[in-house]
C-alpha atoms as a PDB file:
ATOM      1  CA  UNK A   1       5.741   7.728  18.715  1.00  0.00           C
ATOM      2  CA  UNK A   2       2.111   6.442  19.639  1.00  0.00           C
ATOM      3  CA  UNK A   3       0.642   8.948  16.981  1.00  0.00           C
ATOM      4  CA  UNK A   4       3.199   7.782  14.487  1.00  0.00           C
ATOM      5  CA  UNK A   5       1.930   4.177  15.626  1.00  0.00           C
ATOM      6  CA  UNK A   6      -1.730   5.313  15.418  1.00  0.00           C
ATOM      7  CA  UNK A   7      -1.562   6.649  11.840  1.00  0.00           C
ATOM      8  CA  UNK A   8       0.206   3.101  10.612  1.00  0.00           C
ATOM      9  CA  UNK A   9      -1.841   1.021  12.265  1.00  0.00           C
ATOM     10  CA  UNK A  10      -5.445   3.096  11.245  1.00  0.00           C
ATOM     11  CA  UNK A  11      -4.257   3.169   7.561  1.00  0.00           C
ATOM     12  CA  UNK A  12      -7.263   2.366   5.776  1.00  0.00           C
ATOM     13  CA  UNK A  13      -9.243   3.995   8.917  1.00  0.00           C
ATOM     14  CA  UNK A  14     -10.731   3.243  11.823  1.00  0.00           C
ATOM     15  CA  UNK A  15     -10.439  -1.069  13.238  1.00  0.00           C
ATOM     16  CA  UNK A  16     -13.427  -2.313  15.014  1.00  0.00           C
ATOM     17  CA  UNK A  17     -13.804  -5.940  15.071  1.00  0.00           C
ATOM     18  CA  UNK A  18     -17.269  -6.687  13.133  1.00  0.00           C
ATOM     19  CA  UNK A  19     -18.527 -10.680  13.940  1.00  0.00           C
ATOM     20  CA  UNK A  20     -17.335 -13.005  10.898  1.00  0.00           C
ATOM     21  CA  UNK A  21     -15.080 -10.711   9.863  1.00  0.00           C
ATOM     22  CA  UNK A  22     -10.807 -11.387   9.854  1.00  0.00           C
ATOM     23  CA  UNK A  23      -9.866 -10.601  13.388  1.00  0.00           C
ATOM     24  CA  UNK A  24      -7.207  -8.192  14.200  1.00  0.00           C
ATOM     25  CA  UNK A  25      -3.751  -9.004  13.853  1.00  0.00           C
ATOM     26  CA  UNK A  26      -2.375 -10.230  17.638  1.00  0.00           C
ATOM     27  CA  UNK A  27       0.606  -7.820  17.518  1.00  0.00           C
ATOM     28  CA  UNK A  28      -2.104  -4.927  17.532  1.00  0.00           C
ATOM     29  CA  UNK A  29      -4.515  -6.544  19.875  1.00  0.00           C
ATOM     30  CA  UNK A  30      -1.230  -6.574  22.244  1.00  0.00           C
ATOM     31  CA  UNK A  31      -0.040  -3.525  21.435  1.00  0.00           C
ATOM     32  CA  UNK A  32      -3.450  -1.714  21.787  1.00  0.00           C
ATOM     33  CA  UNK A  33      -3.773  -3.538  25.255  1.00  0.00           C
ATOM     34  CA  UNK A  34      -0.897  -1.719  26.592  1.00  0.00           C
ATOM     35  CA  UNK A  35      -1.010   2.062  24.936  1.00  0.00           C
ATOM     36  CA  UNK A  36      -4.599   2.661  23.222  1.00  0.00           C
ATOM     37  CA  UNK A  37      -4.542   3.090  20.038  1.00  0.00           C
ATOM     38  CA  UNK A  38      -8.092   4.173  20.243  1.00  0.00           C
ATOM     39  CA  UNK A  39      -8.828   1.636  17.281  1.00  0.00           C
ATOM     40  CA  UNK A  40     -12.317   2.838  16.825  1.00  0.00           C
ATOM     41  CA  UNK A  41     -11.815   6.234  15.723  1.00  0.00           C
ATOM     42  CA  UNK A  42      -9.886   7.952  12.790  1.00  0.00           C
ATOM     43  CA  UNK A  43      -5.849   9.109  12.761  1.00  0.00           C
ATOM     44  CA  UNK A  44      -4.858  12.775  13.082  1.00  0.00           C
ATOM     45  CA  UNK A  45      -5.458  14.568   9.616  1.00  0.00           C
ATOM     46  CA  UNK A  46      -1.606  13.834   9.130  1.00  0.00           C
ATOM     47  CA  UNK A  47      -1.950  10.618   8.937  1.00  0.00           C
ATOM     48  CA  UNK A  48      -5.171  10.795   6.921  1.00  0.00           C
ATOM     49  CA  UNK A  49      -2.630  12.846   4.359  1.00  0.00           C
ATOM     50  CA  UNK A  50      -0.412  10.244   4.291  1.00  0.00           C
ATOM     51  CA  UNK A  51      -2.831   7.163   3.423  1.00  0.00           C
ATOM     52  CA  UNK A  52      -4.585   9.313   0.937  1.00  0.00           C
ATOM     53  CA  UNK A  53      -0.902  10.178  -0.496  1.00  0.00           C
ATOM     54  CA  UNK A  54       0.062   6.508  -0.644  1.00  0.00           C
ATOM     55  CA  UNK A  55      -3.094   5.953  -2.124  1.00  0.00           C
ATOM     56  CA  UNK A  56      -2.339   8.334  -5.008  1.00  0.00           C
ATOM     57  CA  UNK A  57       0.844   7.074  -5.541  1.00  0.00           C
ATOM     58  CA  UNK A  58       0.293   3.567  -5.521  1.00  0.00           C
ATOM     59  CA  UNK A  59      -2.379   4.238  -8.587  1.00  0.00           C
ATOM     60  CA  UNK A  60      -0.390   6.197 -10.395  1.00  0.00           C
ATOM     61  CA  UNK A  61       3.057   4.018  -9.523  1.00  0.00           C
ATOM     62  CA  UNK A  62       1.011   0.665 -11.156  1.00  0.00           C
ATOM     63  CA  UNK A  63      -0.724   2.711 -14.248  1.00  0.00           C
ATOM     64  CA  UNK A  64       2.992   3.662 -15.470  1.00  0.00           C
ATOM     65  CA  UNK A  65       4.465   0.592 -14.154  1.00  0.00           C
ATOM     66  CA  UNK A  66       1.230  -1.404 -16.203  1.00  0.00           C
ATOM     67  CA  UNK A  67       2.242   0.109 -19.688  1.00  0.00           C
ATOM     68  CA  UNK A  68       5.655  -0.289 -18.987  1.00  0.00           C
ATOM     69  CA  UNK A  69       5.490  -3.118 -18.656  1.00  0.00           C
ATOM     70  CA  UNK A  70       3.172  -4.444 -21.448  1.00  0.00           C
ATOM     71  CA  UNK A  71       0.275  -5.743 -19.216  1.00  0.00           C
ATOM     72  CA  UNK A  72      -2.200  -3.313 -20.906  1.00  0.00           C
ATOM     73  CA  UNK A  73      -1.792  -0.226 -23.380  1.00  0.00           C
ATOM     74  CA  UNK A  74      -2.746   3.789 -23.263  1.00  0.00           C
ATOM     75  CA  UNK A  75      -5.923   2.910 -25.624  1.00  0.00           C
ATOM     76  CA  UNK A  76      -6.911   0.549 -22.921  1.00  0.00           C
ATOM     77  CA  UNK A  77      -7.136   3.287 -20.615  1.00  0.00           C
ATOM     78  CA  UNK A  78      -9.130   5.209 -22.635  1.00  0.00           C
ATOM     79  CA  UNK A  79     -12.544   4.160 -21.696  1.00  0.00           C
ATOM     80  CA  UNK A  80     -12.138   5.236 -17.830  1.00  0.00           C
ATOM     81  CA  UNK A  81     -13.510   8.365 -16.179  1.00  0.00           C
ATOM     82  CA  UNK A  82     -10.744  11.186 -16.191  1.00  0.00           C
ATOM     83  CA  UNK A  83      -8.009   8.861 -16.679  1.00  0.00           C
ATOM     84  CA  UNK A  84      -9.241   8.608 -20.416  1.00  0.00           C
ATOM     85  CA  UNK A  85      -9.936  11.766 -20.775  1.00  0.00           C
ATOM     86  CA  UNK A  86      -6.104  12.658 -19.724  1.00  0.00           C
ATOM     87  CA  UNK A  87      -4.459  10.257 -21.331  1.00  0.00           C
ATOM     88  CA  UNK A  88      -7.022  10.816 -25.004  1.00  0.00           C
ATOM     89  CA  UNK A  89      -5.588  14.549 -24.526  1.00  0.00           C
ATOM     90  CA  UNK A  90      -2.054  14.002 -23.720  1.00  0.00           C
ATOM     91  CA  UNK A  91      -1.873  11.769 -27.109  1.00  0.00           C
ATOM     92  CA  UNK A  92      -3.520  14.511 -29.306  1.00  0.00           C
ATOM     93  CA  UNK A  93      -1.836  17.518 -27.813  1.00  0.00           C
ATOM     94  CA  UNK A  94       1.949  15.405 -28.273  1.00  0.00           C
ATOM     95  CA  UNK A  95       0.687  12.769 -31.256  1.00  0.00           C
ATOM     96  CA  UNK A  96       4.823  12.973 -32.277  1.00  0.00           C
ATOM     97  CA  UNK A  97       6.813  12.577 -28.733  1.00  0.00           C
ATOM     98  CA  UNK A  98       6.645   8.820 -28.259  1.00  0.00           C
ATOM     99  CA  UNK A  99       4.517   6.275 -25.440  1.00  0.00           C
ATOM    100  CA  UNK A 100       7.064   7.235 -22.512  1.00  0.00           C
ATOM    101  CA  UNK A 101       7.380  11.029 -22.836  1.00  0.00           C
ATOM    102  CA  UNK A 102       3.317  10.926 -23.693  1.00  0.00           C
ATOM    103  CA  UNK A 103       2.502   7.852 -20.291  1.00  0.00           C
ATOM    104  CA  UNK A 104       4.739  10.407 -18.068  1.00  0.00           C
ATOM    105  CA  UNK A 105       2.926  13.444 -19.017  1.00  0.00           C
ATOM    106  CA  UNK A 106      -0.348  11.521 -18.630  1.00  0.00           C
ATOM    107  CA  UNK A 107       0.524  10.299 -15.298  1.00  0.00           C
ATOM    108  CA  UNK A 108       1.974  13.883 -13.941  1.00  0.00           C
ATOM    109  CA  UNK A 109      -0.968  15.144 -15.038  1.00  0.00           C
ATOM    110  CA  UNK A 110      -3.684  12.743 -13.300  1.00  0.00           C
ATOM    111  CA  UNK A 111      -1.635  13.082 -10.095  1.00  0.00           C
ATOM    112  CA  UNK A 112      -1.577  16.304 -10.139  1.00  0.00           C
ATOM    113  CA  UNK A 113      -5.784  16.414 -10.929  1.00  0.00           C
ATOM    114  CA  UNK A 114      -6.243  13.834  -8.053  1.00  0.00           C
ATOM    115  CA  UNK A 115      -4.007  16.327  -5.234  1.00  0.00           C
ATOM    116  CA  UNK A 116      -6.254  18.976  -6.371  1.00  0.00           C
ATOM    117  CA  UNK A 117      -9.260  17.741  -6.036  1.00  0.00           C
ATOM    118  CA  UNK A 118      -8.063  16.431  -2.335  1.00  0.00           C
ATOM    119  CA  UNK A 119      -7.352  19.751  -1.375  1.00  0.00           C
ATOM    120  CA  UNK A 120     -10.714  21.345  -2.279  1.00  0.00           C
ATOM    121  CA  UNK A 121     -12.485  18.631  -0.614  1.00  0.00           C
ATOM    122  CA  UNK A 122      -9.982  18.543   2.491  1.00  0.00           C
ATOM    123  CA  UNK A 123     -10.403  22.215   3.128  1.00  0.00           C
ATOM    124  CA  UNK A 124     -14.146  21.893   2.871  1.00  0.00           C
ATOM    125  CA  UNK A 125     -14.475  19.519   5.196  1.00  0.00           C
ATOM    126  CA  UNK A 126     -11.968  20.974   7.655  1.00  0.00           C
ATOM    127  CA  UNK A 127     -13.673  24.198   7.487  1.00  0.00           C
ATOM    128  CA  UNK A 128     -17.327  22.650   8.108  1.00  0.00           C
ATOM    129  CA  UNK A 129     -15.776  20.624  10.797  1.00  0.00           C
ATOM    130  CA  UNK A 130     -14.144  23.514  12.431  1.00  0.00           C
ATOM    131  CA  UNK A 131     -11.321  21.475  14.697  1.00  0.00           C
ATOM    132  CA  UNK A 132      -9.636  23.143  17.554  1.00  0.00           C
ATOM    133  CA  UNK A 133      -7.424  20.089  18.050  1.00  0.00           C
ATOM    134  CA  UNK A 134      -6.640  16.771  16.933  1.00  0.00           C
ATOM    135  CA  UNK A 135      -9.528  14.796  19.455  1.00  0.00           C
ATOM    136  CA  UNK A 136     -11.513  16.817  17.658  1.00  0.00           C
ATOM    137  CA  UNK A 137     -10.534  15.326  14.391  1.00  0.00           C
ATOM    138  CA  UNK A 138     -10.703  11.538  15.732  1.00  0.00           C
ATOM    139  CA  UNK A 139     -13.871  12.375  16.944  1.00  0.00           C
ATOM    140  CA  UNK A 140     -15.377  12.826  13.920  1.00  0.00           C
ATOM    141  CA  UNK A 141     -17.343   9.930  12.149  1.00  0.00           C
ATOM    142  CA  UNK A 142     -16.051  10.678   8.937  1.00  0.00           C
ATOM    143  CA  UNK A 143     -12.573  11.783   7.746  1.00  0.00           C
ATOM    144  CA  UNK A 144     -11.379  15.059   7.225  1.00  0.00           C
ATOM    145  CA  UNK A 145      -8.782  14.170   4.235  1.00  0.00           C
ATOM    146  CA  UNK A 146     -10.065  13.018   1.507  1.00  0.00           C
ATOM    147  CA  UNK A 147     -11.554  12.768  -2.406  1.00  0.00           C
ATOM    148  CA  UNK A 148     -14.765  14.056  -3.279  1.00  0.00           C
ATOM    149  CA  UNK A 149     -17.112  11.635  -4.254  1.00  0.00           C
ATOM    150  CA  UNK A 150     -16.881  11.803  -7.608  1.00  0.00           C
ATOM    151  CA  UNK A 151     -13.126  11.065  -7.323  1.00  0.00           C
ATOM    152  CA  UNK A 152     -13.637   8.061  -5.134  1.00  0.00           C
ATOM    153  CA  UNK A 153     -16.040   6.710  -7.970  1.00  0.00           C
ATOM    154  CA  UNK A 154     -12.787   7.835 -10.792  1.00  0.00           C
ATOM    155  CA  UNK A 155     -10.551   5.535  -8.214  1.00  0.00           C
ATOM    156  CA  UNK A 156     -12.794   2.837  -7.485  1.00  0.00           C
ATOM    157  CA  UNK A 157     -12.983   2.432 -11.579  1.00  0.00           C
ATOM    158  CA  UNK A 158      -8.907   2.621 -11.780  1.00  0.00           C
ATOM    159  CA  UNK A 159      -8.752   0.273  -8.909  1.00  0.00           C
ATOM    160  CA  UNK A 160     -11.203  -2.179 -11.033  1.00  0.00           C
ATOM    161  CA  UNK A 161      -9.329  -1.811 -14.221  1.00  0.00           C
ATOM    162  CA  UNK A 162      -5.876  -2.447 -12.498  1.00  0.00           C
ATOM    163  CA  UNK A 163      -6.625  -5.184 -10.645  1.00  0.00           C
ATOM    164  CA  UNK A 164      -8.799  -6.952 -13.630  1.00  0.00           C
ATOM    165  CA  UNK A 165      -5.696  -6.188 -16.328  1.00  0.00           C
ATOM    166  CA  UNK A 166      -2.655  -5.803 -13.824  1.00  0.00           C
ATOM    167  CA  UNK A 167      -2.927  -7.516 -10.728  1.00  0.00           C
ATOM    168  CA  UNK A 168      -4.546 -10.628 -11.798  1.00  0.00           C
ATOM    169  CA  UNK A 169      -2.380 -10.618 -14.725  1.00  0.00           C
ATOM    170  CA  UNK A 170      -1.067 -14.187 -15.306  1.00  0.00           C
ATOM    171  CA  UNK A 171       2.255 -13.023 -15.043  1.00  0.00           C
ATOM    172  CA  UNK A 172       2.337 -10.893 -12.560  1.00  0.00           C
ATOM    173  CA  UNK A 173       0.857 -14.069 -10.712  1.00  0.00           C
ATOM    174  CA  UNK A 174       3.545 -16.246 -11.657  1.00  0.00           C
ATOM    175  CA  UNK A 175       5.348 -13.663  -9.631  1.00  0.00           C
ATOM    176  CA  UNK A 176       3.692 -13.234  -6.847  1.00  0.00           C
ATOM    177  CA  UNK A 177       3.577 -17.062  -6.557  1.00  0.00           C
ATOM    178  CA  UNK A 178       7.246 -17.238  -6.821  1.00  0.00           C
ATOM    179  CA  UNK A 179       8.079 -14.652  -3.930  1.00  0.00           C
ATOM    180  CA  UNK A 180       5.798 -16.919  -1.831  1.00  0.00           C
ATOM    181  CA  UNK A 181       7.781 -19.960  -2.367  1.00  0.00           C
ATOM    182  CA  UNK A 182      10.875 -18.023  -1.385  1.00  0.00           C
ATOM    183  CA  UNK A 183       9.732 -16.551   1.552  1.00  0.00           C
ATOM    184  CA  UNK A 184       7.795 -19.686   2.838  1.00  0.00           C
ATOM    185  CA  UNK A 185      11.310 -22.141   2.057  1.00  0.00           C
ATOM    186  CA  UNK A 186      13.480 -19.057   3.874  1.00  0.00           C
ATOM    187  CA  UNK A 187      10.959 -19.084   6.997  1.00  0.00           C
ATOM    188  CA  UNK A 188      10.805 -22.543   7.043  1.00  0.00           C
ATOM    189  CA  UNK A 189      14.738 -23.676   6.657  1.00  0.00           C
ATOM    190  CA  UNK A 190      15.274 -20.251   9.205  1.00  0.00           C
ATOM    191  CA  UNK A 191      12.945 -21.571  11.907  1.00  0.00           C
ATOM    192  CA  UNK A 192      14.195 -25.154  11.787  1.00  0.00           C
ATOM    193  CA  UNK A 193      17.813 -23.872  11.339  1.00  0.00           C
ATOM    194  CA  UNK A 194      18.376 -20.459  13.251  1.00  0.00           C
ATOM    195  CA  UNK A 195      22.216 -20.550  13.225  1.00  0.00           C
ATOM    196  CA  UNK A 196      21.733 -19.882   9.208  1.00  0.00           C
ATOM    197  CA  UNK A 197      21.542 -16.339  10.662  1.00  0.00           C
ATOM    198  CA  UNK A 198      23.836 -13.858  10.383  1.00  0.00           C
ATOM    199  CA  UNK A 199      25.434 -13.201  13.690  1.00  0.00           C
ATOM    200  CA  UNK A 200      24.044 -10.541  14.977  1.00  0.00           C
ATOM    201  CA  UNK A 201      20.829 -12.375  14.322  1.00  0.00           C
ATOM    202  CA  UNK A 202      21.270 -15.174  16.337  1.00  0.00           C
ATOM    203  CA  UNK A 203      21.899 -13.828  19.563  1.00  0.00           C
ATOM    204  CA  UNK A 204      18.249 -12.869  19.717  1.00  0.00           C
ATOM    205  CA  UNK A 205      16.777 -16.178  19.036  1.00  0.00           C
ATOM    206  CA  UNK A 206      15.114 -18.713  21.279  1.00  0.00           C
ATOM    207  CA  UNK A 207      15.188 -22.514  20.119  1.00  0.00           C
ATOM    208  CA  UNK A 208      14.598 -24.312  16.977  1.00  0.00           C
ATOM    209  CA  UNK A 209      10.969 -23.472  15.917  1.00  0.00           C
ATOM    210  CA  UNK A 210       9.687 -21.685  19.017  1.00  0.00           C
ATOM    211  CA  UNK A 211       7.729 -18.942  18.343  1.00  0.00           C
ATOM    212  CA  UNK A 212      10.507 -16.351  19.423  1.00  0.00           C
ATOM    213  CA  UNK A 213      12.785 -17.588  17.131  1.00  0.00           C
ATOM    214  CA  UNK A 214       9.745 -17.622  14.167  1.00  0.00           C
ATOM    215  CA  UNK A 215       9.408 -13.270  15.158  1.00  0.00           C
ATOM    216  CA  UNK A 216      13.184 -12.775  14.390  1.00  0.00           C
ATOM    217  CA  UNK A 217      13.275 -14.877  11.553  1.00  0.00           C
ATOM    218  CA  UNK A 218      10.313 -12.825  10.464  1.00  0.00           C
ATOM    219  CA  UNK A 219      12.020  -9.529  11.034  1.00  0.00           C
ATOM    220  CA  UNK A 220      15.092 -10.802   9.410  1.00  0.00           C
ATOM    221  CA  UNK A 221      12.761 -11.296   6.382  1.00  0.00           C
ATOM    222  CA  UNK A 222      11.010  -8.255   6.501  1.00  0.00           C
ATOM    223  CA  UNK A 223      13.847  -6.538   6.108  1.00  0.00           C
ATOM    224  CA  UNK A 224      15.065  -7.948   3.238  1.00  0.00           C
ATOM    225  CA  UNK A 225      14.775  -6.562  -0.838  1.00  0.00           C
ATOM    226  CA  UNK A 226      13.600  -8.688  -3.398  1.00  0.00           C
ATOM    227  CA  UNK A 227      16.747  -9.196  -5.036  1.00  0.00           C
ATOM    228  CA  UNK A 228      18.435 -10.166  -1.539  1.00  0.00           C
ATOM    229  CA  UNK A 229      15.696 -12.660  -0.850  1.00  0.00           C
ATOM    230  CA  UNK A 230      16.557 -14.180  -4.210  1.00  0.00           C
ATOM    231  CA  UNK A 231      19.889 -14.302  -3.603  1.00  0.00           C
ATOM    232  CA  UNK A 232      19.286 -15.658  -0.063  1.00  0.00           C
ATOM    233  CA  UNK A 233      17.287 -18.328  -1.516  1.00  0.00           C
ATOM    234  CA  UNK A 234      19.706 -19.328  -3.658  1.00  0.00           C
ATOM    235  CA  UNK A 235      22.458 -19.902  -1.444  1.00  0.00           C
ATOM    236  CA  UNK A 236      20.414 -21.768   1.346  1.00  0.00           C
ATOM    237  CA  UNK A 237      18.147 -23.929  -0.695  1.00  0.00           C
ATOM    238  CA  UNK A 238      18.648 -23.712  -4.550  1.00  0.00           C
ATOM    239  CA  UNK A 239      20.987 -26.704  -5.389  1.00  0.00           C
END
């Protein structure tokens, strides 16, 4: 549906093209040609529930999958606004239950302090904004979902430690520099080489590297899980 549409494409809020900034993505520029997206204002509060959901979750999702996986520890942690403070309480109040039952606690817990704290501010805002329907909401010049500021400052510090200790991790960028070499050699062999498609691929293809041909190929990748992308790999290129 275009609200459905609306909400994915304003994710991160409203897209207005700012000189020297990245330009829009073409497939939105055409889109938005065609059915407005309205690209200047904010989604419905919906969708402003869902980004600040996703938001949540990815934090949380990295933070467990972080100490899972070695890239930093709980005492690292402890320095952080709220985040330390959960997890520094978590380890005294269950000092005998080992790291995973004490990082799942921690983590239920923070979630559950960073949907709370949504909700008070979410209601306050609605209430001061007073809405009778959704224009009214993407009328607004701020959103109605959303942290209180001293939550986005508690995020903005997670979001700092992650990316310093997780995301730039040289591991994890051994990683990500792998999955680019397999998706770049899958394009490229996919492109020059469209009958490598399954079947009911090929049928929608133009030529040999014309730029239909390069959208289903890019679908086709989309689409695809790590491990089959591997395995792909493997059996086109990989000798």
């Amino acid at each position: 549906t275009w609200e459905t549409l609306e909400g994915i494409v304003k994710h991160n809020g409203p897209l207005i093209e700012i000189e020297g900034a990245k330009p829009l993505p073409r497939e939105i520029k055409d889109y938005n040609a065609k059915n407005d997206l309205r690209l200047a204002s904010f989604a419905s509060a919906e969708a402003q529930v869902a980004a600040l959901a996703d938001d949540i979750a990815y934090n949380n999702h990295d933070i467990d999958d972080g100490l899972r996986a070695g890239l930093f520890s709980m005492e690292d942690l402890l320095g952080l606004p709220l985040v330390g403070e959960i997890f520094q309480k978590v380890i005294l109040a269950y000092p005998d239950v080992g790291k995973s039952r004490q990082r799942h606690e921690a983590v239920r817990e923070l979630i559950g302090a960073m949907v709370n704290d949504c909700l008070t501010e979410s209601q306050q805002r609605l209430k001061e904004a007073a809405p009778l329907n959704v224009d009214d909401i993407r009328g607004l010049d701020h959103p109605v979902i959303s942290f209180s500021e001293e939550m986005h400052e508690i995020d903005r510090s997670l979001k700092d430690f992650l990316f310093e200790n997780m995301y730039r991790h040289y591991r994890v960028n051994r990683m990500t520099s792998k999955a680019r070499r397999v998706v770049r050699d899958l394009f490229d062999l996919l492109l020059a080489e469209p009958e490598n498609l399954p079947t009911e691929w090929q049928q929608h293809v133009g030529g040999k590297n014309d730029e239909q041909t390069a959208h289903v190929v890019a679908d086709y990748i989309a689409g695809m899980t790590d491990r089959f992308a591997y395995d792909e790999h493997a059996k086109l290129i990989d000798i």
